[in-house]
Protein backbone atom coordinates (compact mmCIF):
# COMPACT_ATOMS: atom_id res chain seq x y z
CA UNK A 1 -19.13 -2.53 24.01
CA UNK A 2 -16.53 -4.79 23.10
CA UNK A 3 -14.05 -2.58 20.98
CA UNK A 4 -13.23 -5.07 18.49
CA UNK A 5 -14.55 -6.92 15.65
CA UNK A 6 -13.20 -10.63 14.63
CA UNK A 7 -13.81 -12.05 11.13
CA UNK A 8 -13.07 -15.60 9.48
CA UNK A 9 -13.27 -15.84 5.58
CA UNK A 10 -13.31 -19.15 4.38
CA UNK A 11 -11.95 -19.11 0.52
CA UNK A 12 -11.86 -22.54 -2.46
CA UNK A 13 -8.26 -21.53 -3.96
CA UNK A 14 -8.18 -23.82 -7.05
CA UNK A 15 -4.56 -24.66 -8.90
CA UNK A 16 -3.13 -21.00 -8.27
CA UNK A 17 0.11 -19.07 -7.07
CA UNK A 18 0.03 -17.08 -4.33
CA UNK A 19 4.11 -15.65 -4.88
CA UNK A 20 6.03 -15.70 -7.39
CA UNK A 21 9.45 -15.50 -5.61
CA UNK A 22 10.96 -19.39 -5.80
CA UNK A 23 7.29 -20.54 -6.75
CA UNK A 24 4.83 -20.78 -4.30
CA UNK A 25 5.12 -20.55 -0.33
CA UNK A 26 5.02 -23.06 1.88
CA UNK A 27 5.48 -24.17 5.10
CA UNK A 28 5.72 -27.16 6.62
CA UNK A 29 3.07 -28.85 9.31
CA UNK A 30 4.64 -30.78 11.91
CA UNK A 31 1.96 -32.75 13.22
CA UNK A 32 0.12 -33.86 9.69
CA UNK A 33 4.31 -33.41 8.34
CA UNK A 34 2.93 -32.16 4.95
CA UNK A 35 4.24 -28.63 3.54
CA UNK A 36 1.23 -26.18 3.13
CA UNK A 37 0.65 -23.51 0.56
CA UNK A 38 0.17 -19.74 2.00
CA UNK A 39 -0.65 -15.97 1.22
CA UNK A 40 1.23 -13.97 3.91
CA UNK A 41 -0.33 -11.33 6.02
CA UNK A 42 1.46 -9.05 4.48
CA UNK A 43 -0.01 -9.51 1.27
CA UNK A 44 -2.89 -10.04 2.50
CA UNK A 45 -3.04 -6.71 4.17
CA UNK A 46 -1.83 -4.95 0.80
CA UNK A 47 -4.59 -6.76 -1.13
CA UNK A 48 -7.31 -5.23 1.24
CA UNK A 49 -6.23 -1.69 1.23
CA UNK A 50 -5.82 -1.81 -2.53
CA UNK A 51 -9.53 -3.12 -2.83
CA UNK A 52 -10.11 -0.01 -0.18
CA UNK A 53 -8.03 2.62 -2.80
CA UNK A 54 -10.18 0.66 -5.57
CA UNK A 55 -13.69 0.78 -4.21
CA UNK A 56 -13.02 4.99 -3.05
CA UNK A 57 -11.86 5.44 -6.82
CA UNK A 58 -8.78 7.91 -5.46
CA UNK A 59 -4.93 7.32 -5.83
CA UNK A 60 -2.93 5.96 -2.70
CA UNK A 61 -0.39 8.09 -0.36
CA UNK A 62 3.17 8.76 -2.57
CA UNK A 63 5.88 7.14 -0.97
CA UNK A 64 9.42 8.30 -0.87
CA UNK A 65 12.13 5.81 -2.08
CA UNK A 66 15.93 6.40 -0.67
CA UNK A 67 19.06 5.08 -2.09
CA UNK A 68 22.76 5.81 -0.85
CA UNK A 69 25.51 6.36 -3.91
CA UNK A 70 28.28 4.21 -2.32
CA UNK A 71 32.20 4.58 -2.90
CA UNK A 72 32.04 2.40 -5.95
CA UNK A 73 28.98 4.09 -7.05
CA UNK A 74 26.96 1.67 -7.05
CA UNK A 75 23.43 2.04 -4.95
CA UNK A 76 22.69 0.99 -1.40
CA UNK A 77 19.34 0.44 0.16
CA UNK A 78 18.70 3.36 2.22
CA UNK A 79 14.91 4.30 4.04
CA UNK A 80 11.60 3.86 2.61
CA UNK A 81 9.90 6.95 3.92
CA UNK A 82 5.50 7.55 3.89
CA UNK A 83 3.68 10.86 4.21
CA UNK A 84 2.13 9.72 7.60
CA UNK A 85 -0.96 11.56 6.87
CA UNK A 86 -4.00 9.75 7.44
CA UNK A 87 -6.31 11.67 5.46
CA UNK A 88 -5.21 9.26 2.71
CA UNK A 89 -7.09 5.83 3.79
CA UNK A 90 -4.20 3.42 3.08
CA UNK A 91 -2.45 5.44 5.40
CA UNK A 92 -5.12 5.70 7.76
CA UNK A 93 -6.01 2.02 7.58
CA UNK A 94 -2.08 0.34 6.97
CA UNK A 95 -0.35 2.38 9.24
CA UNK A 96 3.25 3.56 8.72
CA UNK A 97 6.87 3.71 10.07
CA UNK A 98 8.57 7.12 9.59
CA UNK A 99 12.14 7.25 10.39
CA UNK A 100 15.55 8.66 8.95
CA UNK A 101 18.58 7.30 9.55
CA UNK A 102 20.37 10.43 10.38
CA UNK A 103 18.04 10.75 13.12
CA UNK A 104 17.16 14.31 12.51
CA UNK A 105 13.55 13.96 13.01
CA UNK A 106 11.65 12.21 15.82
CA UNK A 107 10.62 8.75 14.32
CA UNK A 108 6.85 8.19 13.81
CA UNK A 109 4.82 5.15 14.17
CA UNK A 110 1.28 3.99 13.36
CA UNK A 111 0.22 0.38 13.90
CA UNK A 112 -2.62 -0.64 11.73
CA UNK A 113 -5.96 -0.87 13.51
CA UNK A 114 -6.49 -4.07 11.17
CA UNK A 115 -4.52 -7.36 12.38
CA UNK A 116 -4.45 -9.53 9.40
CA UNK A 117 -3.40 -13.07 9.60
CA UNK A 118 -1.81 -15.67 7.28
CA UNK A 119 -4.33 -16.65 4.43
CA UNK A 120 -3.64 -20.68 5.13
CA UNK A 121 -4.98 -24.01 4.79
CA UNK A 122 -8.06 -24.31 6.62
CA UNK A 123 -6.18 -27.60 7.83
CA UNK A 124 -3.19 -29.37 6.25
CA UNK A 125 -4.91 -32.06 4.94
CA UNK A 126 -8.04 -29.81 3.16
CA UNK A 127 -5.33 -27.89 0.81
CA UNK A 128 -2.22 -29.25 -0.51
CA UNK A 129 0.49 -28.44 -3.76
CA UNK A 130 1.27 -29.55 -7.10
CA UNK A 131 4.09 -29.41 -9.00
CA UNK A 132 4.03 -29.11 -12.92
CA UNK A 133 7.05 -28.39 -15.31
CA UNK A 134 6.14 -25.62 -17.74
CA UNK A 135 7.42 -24.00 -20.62
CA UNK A 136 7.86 -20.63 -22.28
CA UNK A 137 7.73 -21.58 -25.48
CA UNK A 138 8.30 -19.14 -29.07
CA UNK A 139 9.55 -22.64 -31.00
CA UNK A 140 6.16 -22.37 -33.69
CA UNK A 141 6.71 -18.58 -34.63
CA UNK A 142 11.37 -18.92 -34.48
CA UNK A 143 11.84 -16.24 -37.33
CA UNK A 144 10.46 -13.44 -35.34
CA UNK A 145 12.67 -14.08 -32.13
CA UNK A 146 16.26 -13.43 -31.70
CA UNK A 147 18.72 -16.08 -29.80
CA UNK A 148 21.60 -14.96 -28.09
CA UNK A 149 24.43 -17.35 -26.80
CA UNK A 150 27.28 -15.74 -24.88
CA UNK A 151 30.82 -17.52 -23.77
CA UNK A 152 32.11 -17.34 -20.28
CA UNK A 153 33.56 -14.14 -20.95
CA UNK A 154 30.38 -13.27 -22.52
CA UNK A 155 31.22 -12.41 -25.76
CA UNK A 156 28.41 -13.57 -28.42
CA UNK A 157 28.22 -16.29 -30.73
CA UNK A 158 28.10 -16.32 -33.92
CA UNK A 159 25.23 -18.30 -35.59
CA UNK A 160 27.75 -20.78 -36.95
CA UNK A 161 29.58 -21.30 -33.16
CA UNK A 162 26.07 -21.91 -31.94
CA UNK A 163 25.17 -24.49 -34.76
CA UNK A 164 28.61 -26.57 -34.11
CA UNK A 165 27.40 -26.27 -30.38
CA UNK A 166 23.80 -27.35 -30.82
CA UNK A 167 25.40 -30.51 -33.03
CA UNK A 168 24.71 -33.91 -31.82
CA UNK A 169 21.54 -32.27 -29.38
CA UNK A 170 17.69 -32.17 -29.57
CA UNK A 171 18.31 -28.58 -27.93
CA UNK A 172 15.42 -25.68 -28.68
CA UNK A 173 17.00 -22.18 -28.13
CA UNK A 174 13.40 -21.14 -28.34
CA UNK A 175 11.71 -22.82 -25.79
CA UNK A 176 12.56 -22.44 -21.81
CA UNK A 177 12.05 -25.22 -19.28
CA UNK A 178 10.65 -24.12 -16.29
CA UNK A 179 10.57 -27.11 -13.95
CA UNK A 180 8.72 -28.22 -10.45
CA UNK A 181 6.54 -25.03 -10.49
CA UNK A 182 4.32 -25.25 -7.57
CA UNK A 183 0.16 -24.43 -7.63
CA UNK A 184 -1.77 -24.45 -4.52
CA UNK A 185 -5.17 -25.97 -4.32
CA UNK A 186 -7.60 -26.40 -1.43
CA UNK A 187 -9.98 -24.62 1.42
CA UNK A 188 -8.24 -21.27 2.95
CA UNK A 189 -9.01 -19.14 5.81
CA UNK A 190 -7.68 -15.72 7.47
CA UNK A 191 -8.53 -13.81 10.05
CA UNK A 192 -8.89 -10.32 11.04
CA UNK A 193 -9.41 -8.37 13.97
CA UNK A 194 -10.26 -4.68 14.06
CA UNK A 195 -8.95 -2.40 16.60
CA UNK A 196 -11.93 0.22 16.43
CA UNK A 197 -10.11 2.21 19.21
CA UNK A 198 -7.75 3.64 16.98
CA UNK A 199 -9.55 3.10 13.31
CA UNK A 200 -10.07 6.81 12.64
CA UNK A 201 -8.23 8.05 15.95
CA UNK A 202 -5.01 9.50 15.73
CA UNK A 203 -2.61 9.33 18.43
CA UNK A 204 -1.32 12.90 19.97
CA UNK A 205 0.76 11.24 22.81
CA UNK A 206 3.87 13.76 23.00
CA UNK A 207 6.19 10.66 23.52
CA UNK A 208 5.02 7.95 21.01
CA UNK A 209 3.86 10.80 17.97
CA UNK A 210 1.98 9.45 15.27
CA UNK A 211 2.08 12.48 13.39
CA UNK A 212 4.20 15.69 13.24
CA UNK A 213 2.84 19.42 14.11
CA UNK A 214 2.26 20.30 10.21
CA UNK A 215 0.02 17.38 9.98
CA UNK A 216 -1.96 17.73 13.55
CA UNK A 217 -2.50 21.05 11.95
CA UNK A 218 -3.82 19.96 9.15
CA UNK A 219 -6.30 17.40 10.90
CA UNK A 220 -7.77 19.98 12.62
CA UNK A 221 -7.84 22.37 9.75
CA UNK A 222 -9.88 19.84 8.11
CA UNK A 223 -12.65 19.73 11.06
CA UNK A 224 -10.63 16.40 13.36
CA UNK A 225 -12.35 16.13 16.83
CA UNK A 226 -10.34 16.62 20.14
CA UNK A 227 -11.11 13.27 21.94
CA UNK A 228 -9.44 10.96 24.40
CA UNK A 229 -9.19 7.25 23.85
CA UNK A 230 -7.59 4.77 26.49
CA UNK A 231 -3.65 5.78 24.91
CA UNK A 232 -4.75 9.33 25.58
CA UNK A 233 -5.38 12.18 23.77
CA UNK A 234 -5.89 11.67 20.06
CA UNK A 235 -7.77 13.48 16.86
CA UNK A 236 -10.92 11.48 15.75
CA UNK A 237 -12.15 11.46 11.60
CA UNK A 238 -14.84 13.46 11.09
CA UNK A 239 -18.43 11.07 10.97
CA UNK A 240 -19.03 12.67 7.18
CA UNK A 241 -15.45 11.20 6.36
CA UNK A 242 -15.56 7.62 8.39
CA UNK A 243 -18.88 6.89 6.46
CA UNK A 244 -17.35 7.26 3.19
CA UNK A 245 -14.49 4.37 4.12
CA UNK A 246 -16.09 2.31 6.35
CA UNK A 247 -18.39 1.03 3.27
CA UNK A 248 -15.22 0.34 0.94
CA UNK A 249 -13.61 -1.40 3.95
CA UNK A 250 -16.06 -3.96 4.99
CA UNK A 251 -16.40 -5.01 0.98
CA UNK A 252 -12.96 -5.01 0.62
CA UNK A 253 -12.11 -7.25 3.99
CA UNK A 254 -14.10 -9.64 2.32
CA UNK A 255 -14.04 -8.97 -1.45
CA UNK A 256 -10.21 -8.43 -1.93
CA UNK A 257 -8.58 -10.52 -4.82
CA UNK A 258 -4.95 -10.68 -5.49
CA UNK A 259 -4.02 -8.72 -8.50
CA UNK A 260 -0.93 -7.48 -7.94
CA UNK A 261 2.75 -8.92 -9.61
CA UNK A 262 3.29 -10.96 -6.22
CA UNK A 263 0.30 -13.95 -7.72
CA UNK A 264 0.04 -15.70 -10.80
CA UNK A 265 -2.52 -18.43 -12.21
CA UNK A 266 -5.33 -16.63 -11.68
CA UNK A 267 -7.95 -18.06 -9.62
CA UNK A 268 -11.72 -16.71 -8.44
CA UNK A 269 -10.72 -17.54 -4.80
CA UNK A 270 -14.20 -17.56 -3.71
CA UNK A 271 -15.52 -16.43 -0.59
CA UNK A 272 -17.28 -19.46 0.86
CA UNK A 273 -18.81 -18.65 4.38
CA UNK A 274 -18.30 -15.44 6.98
CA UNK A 275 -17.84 -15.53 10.29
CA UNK A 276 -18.30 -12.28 12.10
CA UNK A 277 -17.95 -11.67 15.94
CA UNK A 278 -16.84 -9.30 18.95
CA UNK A 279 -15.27 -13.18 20.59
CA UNK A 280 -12.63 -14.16 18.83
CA UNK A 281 -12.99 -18.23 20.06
CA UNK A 282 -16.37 -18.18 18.18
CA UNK A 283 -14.90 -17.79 15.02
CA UNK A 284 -12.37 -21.22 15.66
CA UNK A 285 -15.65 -23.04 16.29
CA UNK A 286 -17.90 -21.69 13.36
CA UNK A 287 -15.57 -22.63 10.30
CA UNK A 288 -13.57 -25.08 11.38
CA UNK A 289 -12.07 -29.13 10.41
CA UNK A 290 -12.62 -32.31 12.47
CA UNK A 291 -10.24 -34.72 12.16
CA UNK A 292 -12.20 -38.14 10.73
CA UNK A 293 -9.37 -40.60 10.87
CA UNK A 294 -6.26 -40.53 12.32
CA UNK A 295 -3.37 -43.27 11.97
CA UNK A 296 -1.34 -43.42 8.60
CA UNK A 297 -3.93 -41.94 6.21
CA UNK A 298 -5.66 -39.35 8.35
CA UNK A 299 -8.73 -37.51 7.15
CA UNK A 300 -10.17 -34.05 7.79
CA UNK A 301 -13.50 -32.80 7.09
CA UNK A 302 -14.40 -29.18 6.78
CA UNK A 303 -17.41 -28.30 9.27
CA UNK A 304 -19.75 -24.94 8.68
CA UNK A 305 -21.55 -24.85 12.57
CA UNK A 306 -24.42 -22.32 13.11
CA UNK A 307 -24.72 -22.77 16.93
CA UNK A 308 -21.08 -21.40 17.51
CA UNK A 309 -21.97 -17.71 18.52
CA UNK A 310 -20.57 -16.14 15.86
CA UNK A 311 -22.87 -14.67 13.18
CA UNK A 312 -22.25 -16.73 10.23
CA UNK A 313 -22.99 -15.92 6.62
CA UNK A 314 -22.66 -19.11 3.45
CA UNK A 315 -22.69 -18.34 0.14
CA UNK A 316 -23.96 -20.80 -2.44
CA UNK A 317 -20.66 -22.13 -3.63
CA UNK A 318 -19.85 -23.55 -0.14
CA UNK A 319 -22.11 -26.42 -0.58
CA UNK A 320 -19.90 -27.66 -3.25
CA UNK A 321 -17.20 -28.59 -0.61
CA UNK A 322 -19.50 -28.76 2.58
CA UNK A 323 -22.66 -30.22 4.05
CA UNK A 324 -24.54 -27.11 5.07
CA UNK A 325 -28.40 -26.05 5.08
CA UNK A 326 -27.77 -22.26 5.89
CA UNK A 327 -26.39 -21.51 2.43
CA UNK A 328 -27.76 -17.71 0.79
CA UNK A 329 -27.35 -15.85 -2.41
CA UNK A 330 -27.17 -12.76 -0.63
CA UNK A 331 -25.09 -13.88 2.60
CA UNK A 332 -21.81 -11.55 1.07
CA UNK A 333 -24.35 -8.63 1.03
CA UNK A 334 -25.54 -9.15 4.51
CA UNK A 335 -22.27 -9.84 6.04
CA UNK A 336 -21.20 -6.21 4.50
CA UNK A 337 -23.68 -4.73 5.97
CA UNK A 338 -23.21 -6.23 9.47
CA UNK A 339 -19.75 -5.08 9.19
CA UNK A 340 -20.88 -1.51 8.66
CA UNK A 341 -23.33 -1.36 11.19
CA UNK A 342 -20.61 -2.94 13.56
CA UNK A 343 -18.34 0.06 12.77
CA UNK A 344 -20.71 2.85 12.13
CA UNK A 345 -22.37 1.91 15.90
CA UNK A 346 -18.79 2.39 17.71
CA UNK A 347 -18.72 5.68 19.49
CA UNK A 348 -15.45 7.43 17.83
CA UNK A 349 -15.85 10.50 20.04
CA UNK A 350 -16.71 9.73 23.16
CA UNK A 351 -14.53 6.13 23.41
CA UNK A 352 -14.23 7.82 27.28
């Protein structure tokens, strides 16, 4: 059995912000040499295990924040240190990076079973951005806000300095121009591969430890199996545990929404088709764009193909933006349940 499972998710993103950080990303396309809108892995990734904390209803693992008190006491960026416990499933499921600077403890490393990439144009001509000026505007309701103007040395002025300043100008001290904001628009996709070798395995190689003593302890306090994967010897999640996550993680790899502070604009980012398979080249072939017309105004047409080899899964909305005949209401409840039996059917134990 093939140990790992490949998924597409095609998504409509209409007029929205992915990042709030200098507007929305982008990046630029050499061959079509238009700049594309994105959602980074990374964010991607912390969407899914949020959905994952969400849909178990339980809090995530604490993490420890360090900062160093320099000479001019102001504070320094020092290590950003997890728990490295898997029993808590964002743990389990994001991985983690344990390691002080002192080096006074042996540094410990998880890499996430789940490989999670950009969330990007399904090609650069199917998604594109806009830029809008906007304002943050208080100028109906000005006796309930408070202006401040400060000098260069940034002293205040007084309301009579600011109206000799203001003199001569159409100026609003209670409205703020907030120009060439970006909003992305078009068909997205990202991928994911999961590792089910190490999903609920836990690494007890001596040399590369992915937990400490206290922890291994704990593990197999709390009932862990003794098993041996291909990186050798390792602690498996019990079965009455994995079937409690593996539910919340196949709907969140496909139901996740961006919620956090990093997105603005909100948007239903709609799941339009599924692509599901143990091949990752069937999933390139089963949502995919053909280039229509090439030459100085190039066209691209988004193509939904059945006969791929990838198990494929449309929702309704799809056929808003695409030709297709294989549309169902209840293709996102199918495709969750193909993930679980996908997982669930993986031998944890016995991987050897």
């Amino acid at each position: 059995m093939n140990p790992y499972i490949y998924l597409r998710v095609l998504k409509h993103v209409d007029y929205s912000v992915f990042c709030v950080q200098d507007g929305q990303k982008t990046y630029f396309d050499p061959q079509f040499e238009v700049s594309v809108p994105y959602s980074s892995g990374q964010q991607v990734k912390r969407s899914v295990l949020t959905s994952v904390i969400d849909s178990l209803k339980i809090l995530p693992a604490p993490t420890t924040f360090v900062f160093e008190k320099k000479k001019d006491n102001s504070l320094g960026e020092g290590e950003v240190l997890s728990l490295c416990n898997p029993t808590y499933p964002d743990q389990l499921l994001g991985g983690w990076m344990y390691s002080v600077k002192n080096g006074d403890e042996r540094t410990r490393k998880r890499r996430s079973p789940l490989s999670i990439s950009a969330m990007r144009p399904l090609h650069p001509l199917l998604a594109g951005v806009r830029k809008e000026n906007i304002t943050f505007d208080r100028s109906d309701m000005a006796q309930r806000h408070k202006v401040i103007v400060r000098d260069e040395k940034g002293n205040e002025l007084s309301e009579e300095e600011i109206s000799h300043l203001l003199a001569g100008t159409d100026r609003s001290l209670y409205r703020k121009w907030i120009p060439d904001n970006k909003r992305a628009t078009g068909l997205y996709v990202y991928d994911i591969a999961i590792d089910l070798r190490t999903l609920f395995c836990i690494s007890m190689n001596p040399f590369e430890p992915e937990v400490n003593d206290e922890v291994a302890a704990e593990l197999k306090a709390k009932n862990w199996i003794e098993s041996e994967n291909v990186f050798g010897k390792c602690l498996v999640m019990p079965k009455e545990e994995r079937d409690k996550i593996i539910p919340a993680l196949a709907n969140a790899l496909l139901n996740w929404r961006i919620t956090s502070n990093q997105a603005r604009t909100f948007s239903l980012m709609e799941t339009l088709a599924i692509a599901i398979s143990d091949n990752a080249n069937t999933l390139a072939s089963a949502i995919r764009a053909k280039l229509r017309e090439a030459g100085e105004n190039p066209k691209a047409l988004p193509v939904i193909d059945e006969n791929a080899g990838a198990d494929l899964f449309v929702l309704p909305a799809c056929s808003a933006y695409i030709v297709t005949e294989c549309d169902a209401v209840d293709a996102m409840q199918r495709a969750e349940k193909d993930l679980i039996a996908r997982m669930q059917s993986f031998d944890f134990e016995k991987q050897i």
